[in-house]
Protein backbone atom coordinates (compact mmCIF):
# COMPACT_ATOMS: atom_id res chain seq x y z
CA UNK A 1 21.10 -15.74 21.98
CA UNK A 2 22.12 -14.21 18.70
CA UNK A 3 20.76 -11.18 17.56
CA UNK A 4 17.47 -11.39 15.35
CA UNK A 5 17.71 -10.69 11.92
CA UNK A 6 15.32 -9.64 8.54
CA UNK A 7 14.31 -13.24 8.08
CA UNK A 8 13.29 -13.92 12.00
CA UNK A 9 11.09 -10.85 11.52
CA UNK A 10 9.97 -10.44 8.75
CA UNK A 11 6.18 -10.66 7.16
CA UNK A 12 6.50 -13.21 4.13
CA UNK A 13 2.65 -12.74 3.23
CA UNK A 14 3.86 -9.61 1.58
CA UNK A 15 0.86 -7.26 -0.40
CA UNK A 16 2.08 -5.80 -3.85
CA UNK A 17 0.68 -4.14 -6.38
CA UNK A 18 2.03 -3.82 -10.05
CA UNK A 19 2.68 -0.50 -12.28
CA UNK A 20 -0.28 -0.88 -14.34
CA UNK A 21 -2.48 -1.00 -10.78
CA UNK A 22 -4.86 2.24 -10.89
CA UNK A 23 -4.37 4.78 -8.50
CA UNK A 24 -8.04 4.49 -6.91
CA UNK A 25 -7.47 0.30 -6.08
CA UNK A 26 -3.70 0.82 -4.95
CA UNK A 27 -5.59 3.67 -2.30
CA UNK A 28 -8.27 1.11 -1.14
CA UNK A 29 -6.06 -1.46 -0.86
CA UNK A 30 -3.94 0.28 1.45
CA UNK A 31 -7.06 1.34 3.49
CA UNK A 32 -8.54 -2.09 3.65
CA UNK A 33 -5.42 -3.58 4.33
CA UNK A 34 -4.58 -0.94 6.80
CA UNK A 35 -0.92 -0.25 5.95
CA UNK A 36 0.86 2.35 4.92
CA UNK A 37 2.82 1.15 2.03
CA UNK A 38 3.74 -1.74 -0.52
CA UNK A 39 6.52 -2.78 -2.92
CA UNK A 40 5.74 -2.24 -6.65
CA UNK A 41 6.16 -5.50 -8.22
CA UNK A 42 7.03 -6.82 -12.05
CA UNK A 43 3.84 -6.93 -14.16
CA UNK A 44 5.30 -10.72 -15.01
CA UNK A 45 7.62 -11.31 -12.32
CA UNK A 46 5.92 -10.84 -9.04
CA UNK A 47 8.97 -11.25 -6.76
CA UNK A 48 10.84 -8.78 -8.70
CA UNK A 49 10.62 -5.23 -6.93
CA UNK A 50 10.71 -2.29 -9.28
CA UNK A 51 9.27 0.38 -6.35
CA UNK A 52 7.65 1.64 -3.57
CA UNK A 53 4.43 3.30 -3.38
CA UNK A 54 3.39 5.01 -0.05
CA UNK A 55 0.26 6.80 1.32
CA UNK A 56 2.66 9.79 1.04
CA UNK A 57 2.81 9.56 -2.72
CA UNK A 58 -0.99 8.78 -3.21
CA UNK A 59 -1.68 11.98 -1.16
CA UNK A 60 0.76 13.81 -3.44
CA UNK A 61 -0.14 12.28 -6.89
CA UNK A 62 -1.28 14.59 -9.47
CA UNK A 63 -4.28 14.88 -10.42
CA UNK A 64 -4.01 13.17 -14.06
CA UNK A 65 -1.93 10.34 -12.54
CA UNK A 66 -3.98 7.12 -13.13
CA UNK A 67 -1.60 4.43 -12.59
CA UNK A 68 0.60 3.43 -9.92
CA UNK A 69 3.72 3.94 -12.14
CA UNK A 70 3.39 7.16 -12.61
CA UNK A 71 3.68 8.45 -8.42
CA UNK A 72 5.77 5.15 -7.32
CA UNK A 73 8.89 5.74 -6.05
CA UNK A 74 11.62 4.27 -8.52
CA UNK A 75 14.44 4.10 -6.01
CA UNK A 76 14.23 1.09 -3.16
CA UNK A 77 15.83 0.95 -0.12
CA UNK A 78 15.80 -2.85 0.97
CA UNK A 79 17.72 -5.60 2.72
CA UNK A 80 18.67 -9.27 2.90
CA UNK A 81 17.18 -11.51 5.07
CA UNK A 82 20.54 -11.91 7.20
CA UNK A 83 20.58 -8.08 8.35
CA UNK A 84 20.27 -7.95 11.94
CA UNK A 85 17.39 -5.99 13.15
CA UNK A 86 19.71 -2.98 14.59
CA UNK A 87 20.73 -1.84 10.87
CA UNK A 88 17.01 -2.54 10.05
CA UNK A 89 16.55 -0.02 12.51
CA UNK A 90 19.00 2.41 11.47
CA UNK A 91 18.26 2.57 7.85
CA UNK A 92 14.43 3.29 8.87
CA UNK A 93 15.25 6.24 11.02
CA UNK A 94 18.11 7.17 8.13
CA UNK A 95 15.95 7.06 5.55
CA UNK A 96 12.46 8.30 7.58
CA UNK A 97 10.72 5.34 5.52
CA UNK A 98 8.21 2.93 7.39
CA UNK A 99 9.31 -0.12 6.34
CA UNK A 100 11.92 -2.25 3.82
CA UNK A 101 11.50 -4.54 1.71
CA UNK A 102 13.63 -7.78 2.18
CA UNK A 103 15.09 -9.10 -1.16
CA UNK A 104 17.55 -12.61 -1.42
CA UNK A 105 19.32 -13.02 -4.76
CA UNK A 106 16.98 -9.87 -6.28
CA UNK A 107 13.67 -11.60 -5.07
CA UNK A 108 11.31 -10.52 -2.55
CA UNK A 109 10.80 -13.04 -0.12
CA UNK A 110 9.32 -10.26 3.11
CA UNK A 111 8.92 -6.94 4.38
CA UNK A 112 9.81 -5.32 7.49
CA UNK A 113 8.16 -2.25 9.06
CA UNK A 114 8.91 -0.45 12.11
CA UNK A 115 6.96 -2.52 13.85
CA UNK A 116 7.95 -5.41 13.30
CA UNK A 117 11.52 -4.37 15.24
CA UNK A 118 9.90 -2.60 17.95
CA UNK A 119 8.05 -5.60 18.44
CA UNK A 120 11.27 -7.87 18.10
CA UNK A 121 13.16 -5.58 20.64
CA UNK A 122 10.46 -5.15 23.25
CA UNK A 123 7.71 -7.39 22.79
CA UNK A 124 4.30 -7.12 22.24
């Protein structure tokens, strides 16, 4: 059997939020949704990633932040939907981040978390 990959894995239901999103519904949306992070999509292209925005940076925002733009994280890790779950793996520990963001041709089209390889490698 070959060995899964991003696209076998990965959630394709992904949640977003965009730059203008205010800090307060970016927070509750993570709570209600219980996750611990989402990509930072185009205000007009919604499959076009422009960061990351954790419950790490909401706990760290400063106080006058008001939008998401202003505590995202610019810089995003991702990978294509062929990588096999191994380097998913890898790049997670690497990079201590909780999940990736799965882009084809510059779009988003998942997201994987750690969870969704331990649960590829072991089962449920």
């Amino acid at each position: 059997m070959p060995a899964k990959r991003a696209k076998d894995i990965m959630t394709t239901r992904v949640v977003t939020v965009k730059p203008s999103t205010p800090i307060p519904e970016a927070a509750r949306l993570l709570v209600r949704r219980k996750i611990s992070g989402v990509p930072v999509v185009d205000e007009k292209d919604k499959t076009k990633v422009v960061g990351i925005l954790t419950e790490a940076d909401l706990l760290a925002a400063p106080a006058g932040a008001k939008t998401v733009a202003e505590v995202m994280r610019k810089r995003v890790i991702s990978v294509s939907p062929e990588t096999p779950i191994d380097e998913i793996a890898a790049i997670l520990v690497k990079r201590k981040i909780k999940r990736v963001p799965v882009l084809e041709g510059g779009k988003l089209v998942g997201m994987v978390s750690r969870i969704d390889v331990l649960r590829a490698k072991y089962g449920e």
